[in-house]
Protein backbone atom coordinates (compact mmCIF):
# COMPACT_ATOMS: atom_id res chain seq x y z
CA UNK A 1 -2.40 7.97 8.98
CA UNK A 2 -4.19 8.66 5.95
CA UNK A 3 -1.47 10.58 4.34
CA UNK A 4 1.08 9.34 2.03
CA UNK A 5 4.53 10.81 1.92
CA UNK A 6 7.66 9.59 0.62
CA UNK A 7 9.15 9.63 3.99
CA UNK A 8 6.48 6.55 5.59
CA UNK A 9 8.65 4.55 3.18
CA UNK A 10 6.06 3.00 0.61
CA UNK A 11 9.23 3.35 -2.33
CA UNK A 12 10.93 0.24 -0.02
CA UNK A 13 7.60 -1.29 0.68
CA UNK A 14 6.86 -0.98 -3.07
CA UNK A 15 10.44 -2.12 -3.56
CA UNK A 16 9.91 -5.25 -1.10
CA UNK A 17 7.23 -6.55 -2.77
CA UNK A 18 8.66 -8.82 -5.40
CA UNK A 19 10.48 -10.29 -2.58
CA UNK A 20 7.73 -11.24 -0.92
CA UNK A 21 5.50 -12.62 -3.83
CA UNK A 22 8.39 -14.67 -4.46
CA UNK A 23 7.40 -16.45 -0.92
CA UNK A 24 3.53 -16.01 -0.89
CA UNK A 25 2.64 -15.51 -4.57
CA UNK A 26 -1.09 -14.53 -3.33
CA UNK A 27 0.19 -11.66 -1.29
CA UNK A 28 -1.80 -8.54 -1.49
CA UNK A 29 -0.62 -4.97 -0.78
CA UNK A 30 -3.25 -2.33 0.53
CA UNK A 31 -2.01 1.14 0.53
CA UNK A 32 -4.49 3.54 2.26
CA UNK A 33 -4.35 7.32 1.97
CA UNK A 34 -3.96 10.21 -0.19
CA UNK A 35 -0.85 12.57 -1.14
CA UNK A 36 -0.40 15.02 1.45
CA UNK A 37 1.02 17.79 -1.35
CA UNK A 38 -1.45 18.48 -3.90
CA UNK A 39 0.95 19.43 -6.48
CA UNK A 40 2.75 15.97 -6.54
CA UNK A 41 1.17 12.63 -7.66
CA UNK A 42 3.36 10.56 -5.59
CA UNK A 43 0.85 7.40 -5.17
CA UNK A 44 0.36 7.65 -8.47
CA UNK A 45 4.66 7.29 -9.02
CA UNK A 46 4.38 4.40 -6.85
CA UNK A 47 1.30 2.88 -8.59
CA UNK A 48 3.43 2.97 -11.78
CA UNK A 49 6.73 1.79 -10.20
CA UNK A 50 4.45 -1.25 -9.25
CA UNK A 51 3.65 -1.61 -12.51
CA UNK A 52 7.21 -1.15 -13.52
CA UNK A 53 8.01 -4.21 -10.95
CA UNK A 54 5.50 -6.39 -12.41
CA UNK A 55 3.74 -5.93 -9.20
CA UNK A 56 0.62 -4.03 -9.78
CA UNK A 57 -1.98 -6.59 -9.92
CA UNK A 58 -0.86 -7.11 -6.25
CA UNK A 59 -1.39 -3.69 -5.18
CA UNK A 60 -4.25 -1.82 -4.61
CA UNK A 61 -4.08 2.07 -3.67
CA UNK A 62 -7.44 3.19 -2.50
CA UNK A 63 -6.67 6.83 -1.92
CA UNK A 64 -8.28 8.92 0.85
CA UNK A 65 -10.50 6.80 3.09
CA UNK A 66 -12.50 8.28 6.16
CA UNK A 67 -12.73 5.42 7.63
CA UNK A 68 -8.82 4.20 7.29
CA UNK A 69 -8.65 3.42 10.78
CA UNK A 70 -11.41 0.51 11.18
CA UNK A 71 -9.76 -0.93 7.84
CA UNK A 72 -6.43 -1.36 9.89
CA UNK A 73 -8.60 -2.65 12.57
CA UNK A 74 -9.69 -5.32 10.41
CA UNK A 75 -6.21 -6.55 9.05
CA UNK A 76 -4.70 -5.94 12.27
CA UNK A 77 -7.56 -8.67 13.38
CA UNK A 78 -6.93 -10.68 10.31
CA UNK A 79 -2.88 -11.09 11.03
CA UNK A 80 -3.66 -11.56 14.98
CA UNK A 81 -5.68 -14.41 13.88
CA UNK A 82 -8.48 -12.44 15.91
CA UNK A 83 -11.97 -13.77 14.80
């Protein structure tokens, strides 16, 4: 966790999107983590595929996040319907 690489799949979750908005038009993606080579700029390729999508305002990529496991907590609480 923490890391983004093109092989955790966010080009098809990026891809899905539009598929899902077209369900729940209020969806919002959270991608957490940072680009695990520093000579690429891949969240930044999939921020701008987003955009390319029409998808971007539904996106937010927050980067690197020391505390990226309690945020899953909380939308792992959120989709369990946990209070």
């Amino acid at each position: 966790m923490g890391q983004v690489t093109p092989e955790k799949g966010l080009r098809e979750f990026v891809t899905a999107a539009p598929i899902v908005l077209r369900e729940k038009d209020n969806a919002h993606f959270v991608v957490i983590g940072a680009d695990s080579a520093p000579d690429r700029d891949f969240v930044g390729e999939m921020a701008d595929y987003a955009g390319r999508l029409g998808v971007a305002g539904n996106f937010t990529f927050t980067g690197f996040r020391a505390d990226a496991e309690r945020i899953q907590a909380i939308y792992d609480s959120l989709l369990s319907g946990a209070p």
